[in-house]
Protein backbone atom coordinates (compact mmCIF):
# COMPACT_ATOMS: atom_id res chain seq x y z
CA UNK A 1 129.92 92.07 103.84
CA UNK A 2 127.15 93.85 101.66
CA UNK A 3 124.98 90.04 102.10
CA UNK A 4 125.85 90.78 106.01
CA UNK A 5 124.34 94.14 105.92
CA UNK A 6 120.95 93.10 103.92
CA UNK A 7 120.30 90.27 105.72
CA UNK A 8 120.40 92.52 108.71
CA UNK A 9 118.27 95.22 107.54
CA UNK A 10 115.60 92.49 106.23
CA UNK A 11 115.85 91.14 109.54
CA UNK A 12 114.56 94.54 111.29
CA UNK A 13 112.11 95.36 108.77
CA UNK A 14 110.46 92.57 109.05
CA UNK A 15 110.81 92.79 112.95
CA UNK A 16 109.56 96.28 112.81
CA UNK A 17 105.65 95.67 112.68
CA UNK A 18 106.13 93.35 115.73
CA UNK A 19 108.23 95.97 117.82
CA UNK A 20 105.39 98.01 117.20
CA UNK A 21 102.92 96.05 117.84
CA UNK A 22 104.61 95.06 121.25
CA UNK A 23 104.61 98.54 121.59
CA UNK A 24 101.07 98.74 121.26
CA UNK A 25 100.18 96.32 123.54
CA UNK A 26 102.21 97.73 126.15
CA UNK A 27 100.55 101.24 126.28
CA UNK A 28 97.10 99.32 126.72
CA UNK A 29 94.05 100.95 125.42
CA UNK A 30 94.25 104.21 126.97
CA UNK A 31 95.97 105.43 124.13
CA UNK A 32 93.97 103.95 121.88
CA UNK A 33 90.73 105.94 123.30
CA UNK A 34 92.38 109.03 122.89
CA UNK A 35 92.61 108.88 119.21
CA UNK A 36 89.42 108.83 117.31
CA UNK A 37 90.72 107.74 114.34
CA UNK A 38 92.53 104.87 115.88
CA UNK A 39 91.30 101.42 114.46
CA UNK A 40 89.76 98.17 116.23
CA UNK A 41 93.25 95.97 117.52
CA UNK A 42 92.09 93.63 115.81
CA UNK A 43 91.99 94.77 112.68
CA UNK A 44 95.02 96.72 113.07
CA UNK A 45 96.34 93.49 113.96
CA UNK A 46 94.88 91.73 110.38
CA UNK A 47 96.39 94.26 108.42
CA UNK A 48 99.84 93.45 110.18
CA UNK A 49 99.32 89.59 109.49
CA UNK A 50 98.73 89.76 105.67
CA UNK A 51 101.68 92.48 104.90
CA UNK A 52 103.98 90.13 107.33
CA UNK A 53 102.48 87.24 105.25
CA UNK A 54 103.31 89.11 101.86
CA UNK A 55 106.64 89.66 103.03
CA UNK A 56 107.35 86.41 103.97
CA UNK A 57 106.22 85.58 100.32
CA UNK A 58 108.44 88.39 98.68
CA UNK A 59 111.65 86.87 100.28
CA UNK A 60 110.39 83.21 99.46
CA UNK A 61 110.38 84.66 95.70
CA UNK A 62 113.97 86.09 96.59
CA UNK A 63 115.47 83.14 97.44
CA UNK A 64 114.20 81.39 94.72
CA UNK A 65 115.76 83.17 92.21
CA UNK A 66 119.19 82.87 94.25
CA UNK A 67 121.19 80.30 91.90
CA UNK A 68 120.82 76.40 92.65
CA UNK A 69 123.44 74.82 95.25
CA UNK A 70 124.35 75.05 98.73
CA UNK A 71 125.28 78.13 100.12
CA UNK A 72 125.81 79.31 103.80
CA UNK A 73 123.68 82.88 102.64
CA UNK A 74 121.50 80.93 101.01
CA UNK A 75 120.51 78.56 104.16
CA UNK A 76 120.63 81.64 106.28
CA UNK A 77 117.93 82.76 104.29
CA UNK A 78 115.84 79.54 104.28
CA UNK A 79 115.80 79.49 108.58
CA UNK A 80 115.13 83.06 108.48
CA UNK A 81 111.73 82.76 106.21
CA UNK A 82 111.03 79.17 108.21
CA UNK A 83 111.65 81.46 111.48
CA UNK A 84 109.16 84.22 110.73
CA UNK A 85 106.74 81.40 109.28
CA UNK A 86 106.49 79.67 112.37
CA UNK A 87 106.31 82.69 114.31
CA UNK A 88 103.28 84.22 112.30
CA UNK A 89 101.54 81.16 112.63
CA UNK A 90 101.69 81.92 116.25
CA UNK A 91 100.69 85.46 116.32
CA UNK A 92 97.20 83.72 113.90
CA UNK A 93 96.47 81.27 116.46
CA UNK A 94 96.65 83.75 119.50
CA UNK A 95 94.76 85.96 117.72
CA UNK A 96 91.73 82.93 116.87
CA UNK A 97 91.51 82.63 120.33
CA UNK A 98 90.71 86.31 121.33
């Protein structure tokens, strides 16, 4: 139950930055103009891309020092880092062809 309940926090942690980021998107610029301090989306977007990058890393590491074998946690685990792999390599290539 306790693997059930990490799993599913890791899961919206990691989701968090892209919920916001949709977020961002949504409200469009305006808001963006409105604070001075705000930075470039594209950076903003960088920054996002290397801490979702050294998270995917950090639960790589994780897994690794799970002990050897088949598991049903541990394979959870494996499509979960393939999942947000694949789907950060999408959010880089959209954001190569801005």
């Amino acid at each position: 139950m306790q693997r059930r309940k990490a799993m599913t926090l890791s899961a919206f942690l990691l989701a968090s930055p892209l919920v916001a980021q949709t977020a961002g998107q949504t409200a469009g610029p305006a808001s963006a103009a409105g604070d001075s301090r705000a930075m470039p989306d594209r950076s903003v977007e960088s920054v996002e891309r290397v801490r979702m990058r050294a998270l995917i890393t950090q639960m790589q590491d994780n897994l690794a020092s799970l002990p050897s074998g088949y598991s049903a946690t541990k394979h959870q685990f494996e499509l979960e880092i393939e999942m947000w792999r694949l789907l950060l390599n999408r959010m880089e290539r959209e954001a190569a062809r801005k």
